[in-house]
PDB file of N, CA and C in Angstrom:
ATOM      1  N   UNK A   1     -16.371   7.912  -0.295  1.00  0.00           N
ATOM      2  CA  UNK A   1     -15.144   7.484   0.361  1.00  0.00           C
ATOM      3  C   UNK A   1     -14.255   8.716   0.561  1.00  0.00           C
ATOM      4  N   UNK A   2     -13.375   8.909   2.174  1.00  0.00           N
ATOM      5  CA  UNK A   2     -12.872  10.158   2.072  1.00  0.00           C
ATOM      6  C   UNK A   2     -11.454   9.922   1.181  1.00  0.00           C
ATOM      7  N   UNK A   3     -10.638  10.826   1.086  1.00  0.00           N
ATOM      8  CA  UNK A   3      -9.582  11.160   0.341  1.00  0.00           C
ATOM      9  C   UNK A   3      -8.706  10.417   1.036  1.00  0.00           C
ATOM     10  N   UNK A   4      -8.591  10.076   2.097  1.00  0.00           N
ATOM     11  CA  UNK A   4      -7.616   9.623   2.759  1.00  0.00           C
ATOM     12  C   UNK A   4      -7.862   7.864   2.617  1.00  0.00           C
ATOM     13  N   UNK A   5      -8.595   7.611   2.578  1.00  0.00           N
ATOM     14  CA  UNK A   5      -9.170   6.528   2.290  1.00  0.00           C
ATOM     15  C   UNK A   5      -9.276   5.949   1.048  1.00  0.00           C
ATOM     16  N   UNK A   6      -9.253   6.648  -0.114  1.00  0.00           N
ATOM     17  CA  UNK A   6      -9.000   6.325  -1.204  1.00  0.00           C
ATOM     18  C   UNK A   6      -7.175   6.443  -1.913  1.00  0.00           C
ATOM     19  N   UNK A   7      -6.752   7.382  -0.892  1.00  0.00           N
ATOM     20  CA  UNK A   7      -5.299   7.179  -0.531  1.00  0.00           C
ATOM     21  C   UNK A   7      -4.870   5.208  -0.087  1.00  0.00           C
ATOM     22  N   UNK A   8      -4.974   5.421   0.927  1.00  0.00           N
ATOM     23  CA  UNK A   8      -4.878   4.179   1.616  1.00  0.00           C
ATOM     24  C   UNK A   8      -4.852   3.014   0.464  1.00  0.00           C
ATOM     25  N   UNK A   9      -6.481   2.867   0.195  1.00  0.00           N
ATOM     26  CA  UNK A   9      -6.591   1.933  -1.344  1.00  0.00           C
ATOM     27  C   UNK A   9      -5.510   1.678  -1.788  1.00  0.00           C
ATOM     28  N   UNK A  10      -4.916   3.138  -2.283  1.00  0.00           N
ATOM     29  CA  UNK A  10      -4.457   2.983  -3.703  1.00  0.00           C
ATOM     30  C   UNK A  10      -3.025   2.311  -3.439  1.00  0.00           C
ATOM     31  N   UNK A  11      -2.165   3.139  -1.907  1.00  0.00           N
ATOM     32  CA  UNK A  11      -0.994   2.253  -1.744  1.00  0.00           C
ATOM     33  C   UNK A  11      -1.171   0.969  -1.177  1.00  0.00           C
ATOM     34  N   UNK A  12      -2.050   0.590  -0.938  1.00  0.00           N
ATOM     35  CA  UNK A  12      -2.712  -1.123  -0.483  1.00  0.00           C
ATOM     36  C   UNK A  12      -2.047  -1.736  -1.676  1.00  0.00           C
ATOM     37  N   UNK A  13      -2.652  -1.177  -2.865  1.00  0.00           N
ATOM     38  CA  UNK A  13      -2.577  -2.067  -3.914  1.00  0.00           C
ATOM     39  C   UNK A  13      -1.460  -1.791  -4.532  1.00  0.00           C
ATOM     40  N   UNK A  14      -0.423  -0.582  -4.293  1.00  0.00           N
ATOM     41  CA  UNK A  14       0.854  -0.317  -4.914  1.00  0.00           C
ATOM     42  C   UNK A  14       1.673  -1.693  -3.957  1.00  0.00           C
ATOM     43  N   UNK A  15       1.229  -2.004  -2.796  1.00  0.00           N
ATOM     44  CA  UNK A  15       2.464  -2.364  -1.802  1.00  0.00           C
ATOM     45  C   UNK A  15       1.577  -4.431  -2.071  1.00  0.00           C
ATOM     46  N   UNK A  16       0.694  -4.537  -2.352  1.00  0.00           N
ATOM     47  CA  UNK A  16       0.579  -5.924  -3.015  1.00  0.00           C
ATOM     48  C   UNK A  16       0.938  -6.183  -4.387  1.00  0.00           C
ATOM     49  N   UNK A  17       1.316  -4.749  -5.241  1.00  0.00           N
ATOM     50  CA  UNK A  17       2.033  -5.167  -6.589  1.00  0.00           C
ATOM     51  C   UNK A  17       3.297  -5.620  -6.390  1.00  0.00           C
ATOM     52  N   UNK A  18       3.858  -4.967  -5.546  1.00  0.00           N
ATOM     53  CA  UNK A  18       5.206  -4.848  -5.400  1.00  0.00           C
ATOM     54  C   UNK A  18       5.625  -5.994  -4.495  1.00  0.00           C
ATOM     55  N   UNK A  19       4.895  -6.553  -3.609  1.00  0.00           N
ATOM     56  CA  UNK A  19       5.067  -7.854  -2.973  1.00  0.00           C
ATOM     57  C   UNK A  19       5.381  -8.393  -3.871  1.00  0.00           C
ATOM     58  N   UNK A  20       4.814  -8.933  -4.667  1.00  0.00           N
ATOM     59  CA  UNK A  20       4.614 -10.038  -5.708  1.00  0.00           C
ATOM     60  C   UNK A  20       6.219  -9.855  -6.487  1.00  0.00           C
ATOM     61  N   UNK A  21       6.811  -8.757  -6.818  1.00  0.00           N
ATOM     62  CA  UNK A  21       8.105  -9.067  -7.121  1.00  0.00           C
ATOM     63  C   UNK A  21       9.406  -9.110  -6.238  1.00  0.00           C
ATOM     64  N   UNK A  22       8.949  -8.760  -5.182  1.00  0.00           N
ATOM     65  CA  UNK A  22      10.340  -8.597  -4.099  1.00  0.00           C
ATOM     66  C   UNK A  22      10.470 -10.303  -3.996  1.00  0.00           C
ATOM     67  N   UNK A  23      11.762 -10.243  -3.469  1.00  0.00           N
ATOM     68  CA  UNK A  23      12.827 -11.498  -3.039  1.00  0.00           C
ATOM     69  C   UNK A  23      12.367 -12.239  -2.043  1.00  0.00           C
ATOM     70  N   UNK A  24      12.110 -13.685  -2.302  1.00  0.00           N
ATOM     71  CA  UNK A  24      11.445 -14.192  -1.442  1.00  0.00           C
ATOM     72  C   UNK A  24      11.666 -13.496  -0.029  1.00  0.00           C
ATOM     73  N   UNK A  25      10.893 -13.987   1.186  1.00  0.00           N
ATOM     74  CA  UNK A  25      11.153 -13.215   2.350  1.00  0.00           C
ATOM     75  C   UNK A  25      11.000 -11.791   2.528  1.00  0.00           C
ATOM     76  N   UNK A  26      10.814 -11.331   1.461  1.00  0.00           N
ATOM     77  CA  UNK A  26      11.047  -9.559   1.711  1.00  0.00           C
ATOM     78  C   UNK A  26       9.357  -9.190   1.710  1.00  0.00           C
ATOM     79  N   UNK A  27       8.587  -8.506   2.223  1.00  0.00           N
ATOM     80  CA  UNK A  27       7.493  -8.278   2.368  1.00  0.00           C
ATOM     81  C   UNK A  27       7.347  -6.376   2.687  1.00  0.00           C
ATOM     82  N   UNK A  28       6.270  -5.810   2.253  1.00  0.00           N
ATOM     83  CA  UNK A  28       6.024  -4.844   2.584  1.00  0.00           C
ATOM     84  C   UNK A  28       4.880  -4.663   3.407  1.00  0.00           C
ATOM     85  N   UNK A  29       4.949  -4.600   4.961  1.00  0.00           N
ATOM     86  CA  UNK A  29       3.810  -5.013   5.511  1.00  0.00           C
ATOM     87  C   UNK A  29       2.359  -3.834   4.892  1.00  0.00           C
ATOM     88  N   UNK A  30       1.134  -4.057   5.397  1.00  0.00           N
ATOM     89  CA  UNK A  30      -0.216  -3.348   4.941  1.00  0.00           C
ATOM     90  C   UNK A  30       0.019  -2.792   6.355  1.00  0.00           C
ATOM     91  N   UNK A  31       0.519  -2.137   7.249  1.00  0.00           N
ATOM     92  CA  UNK A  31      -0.335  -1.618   8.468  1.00  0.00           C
ATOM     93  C   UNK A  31       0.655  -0.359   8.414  1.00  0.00           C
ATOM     94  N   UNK A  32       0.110   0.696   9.012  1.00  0.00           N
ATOM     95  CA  UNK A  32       0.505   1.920   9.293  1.00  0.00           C
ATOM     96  C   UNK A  32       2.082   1.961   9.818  1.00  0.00           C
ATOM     97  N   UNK A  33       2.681   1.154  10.749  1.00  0.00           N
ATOM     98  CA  UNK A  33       3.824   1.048  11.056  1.00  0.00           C
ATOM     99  C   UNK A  33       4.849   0.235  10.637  1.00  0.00           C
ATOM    100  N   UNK A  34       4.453  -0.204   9.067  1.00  0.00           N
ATOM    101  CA  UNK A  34       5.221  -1.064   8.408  1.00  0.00           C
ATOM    102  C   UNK A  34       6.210  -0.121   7.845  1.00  0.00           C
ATOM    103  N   UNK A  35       7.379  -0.823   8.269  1.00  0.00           N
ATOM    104  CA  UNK A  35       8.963   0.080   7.562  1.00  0.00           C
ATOM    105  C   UNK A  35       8.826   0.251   6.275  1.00  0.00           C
ATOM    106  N   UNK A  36       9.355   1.204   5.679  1.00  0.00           N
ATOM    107  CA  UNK A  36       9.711   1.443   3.796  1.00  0.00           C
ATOM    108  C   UNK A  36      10.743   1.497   3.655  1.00  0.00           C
ATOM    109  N   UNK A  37      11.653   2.614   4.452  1.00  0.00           N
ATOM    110  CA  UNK A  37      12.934   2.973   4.138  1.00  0.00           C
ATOM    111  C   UNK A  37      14.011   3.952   5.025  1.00  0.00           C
ATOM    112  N   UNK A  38      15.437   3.361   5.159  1.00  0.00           N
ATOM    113  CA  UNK A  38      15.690   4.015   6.244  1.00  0.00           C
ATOM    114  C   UNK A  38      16.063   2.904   7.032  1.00  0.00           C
ATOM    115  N   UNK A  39      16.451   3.068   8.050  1.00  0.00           N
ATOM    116  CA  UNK A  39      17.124   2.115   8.935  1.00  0.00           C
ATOM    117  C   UNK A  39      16.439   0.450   9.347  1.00  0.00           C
ATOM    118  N   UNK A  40      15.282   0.658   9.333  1.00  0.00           N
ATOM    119  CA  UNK A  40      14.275  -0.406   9.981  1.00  0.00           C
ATOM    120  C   UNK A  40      14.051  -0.787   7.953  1.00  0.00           C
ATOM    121  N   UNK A  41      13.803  -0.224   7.348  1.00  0.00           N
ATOM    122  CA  UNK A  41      12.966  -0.453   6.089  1.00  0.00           C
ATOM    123  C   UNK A  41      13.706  -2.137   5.491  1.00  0.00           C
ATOM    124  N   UNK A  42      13.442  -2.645   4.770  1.00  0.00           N
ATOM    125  CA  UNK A  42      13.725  -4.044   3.878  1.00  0.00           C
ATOM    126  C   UNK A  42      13.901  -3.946   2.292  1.00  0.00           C
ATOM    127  N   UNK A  43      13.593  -2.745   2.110  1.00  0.00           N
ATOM    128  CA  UNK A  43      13.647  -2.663   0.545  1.00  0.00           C
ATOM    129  C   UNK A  43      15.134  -1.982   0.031  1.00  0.00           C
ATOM    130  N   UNK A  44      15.342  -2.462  -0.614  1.00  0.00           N
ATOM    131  CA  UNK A  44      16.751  -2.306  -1.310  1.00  0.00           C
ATOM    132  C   UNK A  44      16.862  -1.596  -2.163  1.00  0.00           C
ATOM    133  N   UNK A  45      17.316  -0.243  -2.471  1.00  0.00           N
ATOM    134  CA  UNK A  45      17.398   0.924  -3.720  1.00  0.00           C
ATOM    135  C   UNK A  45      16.350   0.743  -4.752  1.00  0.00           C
ATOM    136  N   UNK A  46      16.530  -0.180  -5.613  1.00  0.00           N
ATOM    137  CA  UNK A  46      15.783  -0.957  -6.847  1.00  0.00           C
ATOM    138  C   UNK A  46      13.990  -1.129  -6.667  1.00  0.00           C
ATOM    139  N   UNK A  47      14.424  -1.926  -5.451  1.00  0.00           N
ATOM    140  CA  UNK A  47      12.754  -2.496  -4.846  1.00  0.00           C
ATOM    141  C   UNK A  47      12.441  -0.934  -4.851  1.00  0.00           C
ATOM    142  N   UNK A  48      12.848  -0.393  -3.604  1.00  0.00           N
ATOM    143  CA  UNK A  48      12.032   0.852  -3.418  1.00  0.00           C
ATOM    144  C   UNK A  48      11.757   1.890  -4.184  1.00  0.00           C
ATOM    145  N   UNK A  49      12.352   2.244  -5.468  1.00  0.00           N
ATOM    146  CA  UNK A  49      12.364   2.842  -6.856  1.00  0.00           C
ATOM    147  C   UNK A  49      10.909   2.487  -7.420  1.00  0.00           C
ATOM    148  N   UNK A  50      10.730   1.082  -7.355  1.00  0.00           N
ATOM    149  CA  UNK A  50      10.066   0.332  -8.417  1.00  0.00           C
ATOM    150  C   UNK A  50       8.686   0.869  -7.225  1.00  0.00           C
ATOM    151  N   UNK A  51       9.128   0.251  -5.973  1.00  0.00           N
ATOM    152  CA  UNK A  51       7.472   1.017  -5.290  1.00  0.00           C
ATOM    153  C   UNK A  51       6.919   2.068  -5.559  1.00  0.00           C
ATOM    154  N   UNK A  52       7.834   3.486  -5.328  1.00  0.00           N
ATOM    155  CA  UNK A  52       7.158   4.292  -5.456  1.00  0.00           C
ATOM    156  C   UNK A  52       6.435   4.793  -6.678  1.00  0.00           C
ATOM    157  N   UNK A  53       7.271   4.109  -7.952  1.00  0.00           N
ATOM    158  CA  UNK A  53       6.537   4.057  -9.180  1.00  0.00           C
ATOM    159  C   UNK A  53       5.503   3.399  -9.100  1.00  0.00           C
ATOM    160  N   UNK A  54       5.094   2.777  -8.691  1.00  0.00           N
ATOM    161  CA  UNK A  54       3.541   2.159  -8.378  1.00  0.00           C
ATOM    162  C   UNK A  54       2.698   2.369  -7.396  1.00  0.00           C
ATOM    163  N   UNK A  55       3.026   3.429  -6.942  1.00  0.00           N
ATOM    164  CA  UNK A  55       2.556   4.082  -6.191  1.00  0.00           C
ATOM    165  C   UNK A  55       1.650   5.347  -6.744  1.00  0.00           C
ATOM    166  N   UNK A  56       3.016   6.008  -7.412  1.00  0.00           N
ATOM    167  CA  UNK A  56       2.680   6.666  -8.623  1.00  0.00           C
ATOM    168  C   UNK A  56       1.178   6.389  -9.460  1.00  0.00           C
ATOM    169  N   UNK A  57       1.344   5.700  -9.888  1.00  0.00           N
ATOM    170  CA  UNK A  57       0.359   4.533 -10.595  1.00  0.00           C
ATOM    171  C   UNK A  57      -0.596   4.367 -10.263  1.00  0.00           C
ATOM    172  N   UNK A  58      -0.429   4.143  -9.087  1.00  0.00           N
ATOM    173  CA  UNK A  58      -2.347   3.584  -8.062  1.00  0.00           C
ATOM    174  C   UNK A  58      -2.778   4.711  -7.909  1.00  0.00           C
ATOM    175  N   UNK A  59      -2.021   5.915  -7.609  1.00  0.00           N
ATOM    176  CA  UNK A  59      -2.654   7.605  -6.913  1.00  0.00           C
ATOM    177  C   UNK A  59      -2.986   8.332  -8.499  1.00  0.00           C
ATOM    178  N   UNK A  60      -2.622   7.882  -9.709  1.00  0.00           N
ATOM    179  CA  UNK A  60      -2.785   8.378 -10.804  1.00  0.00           C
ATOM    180  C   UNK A  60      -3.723   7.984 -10.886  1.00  0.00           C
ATOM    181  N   UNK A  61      -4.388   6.230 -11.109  1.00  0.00           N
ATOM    182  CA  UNK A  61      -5.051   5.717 -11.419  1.00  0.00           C
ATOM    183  C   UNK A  61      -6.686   5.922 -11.022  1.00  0.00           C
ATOM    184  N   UNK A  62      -6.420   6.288  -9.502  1.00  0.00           N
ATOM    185  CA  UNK A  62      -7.305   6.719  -8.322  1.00  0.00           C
ATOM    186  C   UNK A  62      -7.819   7.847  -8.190  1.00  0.00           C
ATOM    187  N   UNK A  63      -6.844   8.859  -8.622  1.00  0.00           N
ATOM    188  CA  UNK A  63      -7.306  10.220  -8.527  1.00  0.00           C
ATOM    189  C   UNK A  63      -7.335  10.930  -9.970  1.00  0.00           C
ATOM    190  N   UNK A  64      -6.723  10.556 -11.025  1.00  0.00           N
ATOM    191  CA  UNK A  64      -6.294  11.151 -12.208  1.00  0.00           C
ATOM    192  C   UNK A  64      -6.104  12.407 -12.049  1.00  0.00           C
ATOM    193  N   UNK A  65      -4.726  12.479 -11.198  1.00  0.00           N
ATOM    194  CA  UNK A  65      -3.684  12.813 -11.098  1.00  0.00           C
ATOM    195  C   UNK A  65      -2.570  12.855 -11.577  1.00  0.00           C
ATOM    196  N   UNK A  66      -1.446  13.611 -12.064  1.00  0.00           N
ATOM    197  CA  UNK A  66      -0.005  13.185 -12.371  1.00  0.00           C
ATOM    198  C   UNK A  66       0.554  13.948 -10.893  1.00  0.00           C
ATOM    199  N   UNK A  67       1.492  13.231 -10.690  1.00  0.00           N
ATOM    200  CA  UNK A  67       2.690  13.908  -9.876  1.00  0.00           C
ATOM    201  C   UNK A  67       3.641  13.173  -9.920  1.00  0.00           C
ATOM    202  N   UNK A  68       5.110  13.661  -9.517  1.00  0.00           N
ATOM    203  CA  UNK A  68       6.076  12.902  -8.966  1.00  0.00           C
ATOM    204  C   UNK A  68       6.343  12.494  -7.621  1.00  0.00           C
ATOM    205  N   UNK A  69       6.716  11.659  -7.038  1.00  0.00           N
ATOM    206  CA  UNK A  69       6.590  11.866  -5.428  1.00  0.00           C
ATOM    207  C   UNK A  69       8.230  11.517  -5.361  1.00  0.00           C
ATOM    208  N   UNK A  70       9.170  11.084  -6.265  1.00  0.00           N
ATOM    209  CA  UNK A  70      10.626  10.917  -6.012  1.00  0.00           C
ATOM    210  C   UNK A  70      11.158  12.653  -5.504  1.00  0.00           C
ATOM    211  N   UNK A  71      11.212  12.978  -4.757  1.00  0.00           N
ATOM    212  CA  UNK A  71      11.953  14.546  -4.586  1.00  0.00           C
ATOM    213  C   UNK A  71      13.259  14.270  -4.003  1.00  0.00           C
ATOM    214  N   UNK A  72      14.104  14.323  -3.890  1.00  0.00           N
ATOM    215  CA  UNK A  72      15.514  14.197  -3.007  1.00  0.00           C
ATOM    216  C   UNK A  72      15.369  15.127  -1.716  1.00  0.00           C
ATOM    217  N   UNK A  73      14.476  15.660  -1.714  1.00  0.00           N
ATOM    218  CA  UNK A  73      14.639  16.419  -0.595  1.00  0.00           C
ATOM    219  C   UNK A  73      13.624  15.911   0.621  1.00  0.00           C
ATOM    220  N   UNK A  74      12.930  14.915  -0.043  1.00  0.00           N
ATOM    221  CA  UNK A  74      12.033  14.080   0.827  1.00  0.00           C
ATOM    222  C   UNK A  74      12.831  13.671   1.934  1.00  0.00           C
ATOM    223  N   UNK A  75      13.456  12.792   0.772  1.00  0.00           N
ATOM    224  CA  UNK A  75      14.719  11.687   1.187  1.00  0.00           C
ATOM    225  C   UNK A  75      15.215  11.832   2.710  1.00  0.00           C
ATOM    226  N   UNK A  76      15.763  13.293   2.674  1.00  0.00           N
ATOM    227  CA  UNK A  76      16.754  13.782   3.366  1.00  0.00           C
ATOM    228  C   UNK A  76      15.702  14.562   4.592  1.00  0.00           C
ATOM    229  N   UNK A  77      14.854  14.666   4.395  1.00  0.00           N
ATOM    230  CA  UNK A  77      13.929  15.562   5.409  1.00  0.00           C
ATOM    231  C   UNK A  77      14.289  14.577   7.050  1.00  0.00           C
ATOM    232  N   UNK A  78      14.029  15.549   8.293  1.00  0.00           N
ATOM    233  CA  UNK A  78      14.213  14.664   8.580  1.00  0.00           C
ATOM    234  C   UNK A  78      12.630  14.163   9.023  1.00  0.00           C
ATOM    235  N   UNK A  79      11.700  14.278   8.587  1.00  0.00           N
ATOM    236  CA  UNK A  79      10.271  13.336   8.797  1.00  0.00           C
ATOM    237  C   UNK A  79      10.316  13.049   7.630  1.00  0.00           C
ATOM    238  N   UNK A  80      11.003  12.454   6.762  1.00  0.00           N
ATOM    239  CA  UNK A  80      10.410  12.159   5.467  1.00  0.00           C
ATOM    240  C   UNK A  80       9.550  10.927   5.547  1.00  0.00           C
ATOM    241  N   UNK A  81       8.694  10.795   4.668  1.00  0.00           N
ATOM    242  CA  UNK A  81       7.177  10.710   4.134  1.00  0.00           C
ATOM    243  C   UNK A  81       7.458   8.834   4.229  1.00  0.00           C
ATOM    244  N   UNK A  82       8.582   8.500   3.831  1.00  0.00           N
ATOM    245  CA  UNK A  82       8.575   7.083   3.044  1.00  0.00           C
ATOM    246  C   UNK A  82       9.326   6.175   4.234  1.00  0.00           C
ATOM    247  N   UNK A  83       8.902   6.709   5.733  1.00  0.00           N
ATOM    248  CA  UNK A  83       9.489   6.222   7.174  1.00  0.00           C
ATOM    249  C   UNK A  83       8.828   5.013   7.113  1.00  0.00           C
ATOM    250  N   UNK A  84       7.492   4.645   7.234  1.00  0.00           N
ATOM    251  CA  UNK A  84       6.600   4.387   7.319  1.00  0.00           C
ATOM    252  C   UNK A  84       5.177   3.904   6.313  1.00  0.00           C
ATOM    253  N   UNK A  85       4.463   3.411   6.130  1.00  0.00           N
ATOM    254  CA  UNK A  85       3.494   2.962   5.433  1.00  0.00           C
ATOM    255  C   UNK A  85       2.353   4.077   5.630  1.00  0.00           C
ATOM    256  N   UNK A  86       2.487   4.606   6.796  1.00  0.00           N
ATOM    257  CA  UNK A  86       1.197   5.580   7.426  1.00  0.00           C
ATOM    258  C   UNK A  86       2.180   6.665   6.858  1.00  0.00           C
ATOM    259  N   UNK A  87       3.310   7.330   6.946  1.00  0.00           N
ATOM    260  CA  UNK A  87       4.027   8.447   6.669  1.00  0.00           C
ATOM    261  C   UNK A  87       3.249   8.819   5.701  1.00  0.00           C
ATOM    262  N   UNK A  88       3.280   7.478   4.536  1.00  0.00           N
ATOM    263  CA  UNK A  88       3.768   8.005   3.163  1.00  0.00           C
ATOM    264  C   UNK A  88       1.807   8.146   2.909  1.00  0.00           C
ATOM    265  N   UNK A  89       1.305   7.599   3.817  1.00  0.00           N
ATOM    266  CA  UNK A  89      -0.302   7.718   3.356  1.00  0.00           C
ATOM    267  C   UNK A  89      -0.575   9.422   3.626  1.00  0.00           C
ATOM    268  N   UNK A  90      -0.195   9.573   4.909  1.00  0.00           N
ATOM    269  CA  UNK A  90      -0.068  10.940   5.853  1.00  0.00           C
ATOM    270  C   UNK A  90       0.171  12.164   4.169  1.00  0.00           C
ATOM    271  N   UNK A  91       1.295  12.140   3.962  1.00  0.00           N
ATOM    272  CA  UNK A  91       2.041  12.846   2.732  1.00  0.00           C
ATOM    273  C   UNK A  91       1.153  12.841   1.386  1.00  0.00           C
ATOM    274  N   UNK A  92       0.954  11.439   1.046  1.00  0.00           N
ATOM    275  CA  UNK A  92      -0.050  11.980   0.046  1.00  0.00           C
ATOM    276  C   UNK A  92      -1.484  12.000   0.387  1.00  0.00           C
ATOM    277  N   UNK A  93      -2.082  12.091   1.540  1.00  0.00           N
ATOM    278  CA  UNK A  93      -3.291  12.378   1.752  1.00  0.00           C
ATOM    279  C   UNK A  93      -3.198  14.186   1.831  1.00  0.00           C
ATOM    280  N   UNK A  94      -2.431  14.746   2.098  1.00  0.00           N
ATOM    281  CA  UNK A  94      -1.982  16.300   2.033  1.00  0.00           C
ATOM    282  C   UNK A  94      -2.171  16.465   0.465  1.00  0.00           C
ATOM    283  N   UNK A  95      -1.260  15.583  -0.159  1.00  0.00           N
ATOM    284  CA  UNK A  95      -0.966  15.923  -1.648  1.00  0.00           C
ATOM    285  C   UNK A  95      -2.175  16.279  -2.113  1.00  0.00           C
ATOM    286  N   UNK A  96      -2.995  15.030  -2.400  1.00  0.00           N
ATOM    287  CA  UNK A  96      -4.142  14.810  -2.869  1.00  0.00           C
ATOM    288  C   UNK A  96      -5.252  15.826  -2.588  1.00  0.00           C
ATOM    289  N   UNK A  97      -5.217  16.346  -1.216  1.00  0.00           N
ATOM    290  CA  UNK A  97      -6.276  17.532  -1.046  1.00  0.00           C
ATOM    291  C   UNK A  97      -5.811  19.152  -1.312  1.00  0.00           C
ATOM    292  N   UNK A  98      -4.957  19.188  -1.096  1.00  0.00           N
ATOM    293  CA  UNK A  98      -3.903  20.479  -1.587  1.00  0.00           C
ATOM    294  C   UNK A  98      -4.399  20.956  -2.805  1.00  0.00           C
TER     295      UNK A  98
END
């Protein structure tokens, strides 16, 4: 399986953990152009905290790996990584082979 693909996996299953606790109605779609964060996004400070920690989690779990992916300077970039569902695959599929 390529790297990018075992990427993918892993936030598949970060973004169906995290379904399961968001507020009714609130959903994190599975497709490449599903919002995270940022103007279009649905997740609320808290929610989106708690994602990327499980995100964390699945790419640890997957790759046995540590990293952080919270940077503030992500945040503020202006392509940052967490636009998008594909962004944030895009970003750590770099990570991961780097």
């Amino acid at each position: 399986m390529a790297e990018r693909e075992r990427v993918e996996k892993a936030v598949f299953k970060a973004i169906d953990e995290t379904n399961l606790q968001l507020p009714k109605g609130v959903v994190i779609g599975k497709s490449a152009d599903a919002p995270l964060y940022g103007h279009s996004g649905q997740l609320e400070s808290l929610d989106f905290v708690s994602f990327v920690m499980e995100v964390e989690t699945k790419i640890h779990e997957e790759f046995d790996i540590d990293f952080v992916l919270t940077d503030e300077n992500l945040l503020e970039k202006d392509k940052s990584p967490f636009v998008t569902v594909g962004s944030l695959i895009d970003h750590l599929s770099q990570v991961v082979e780097g």
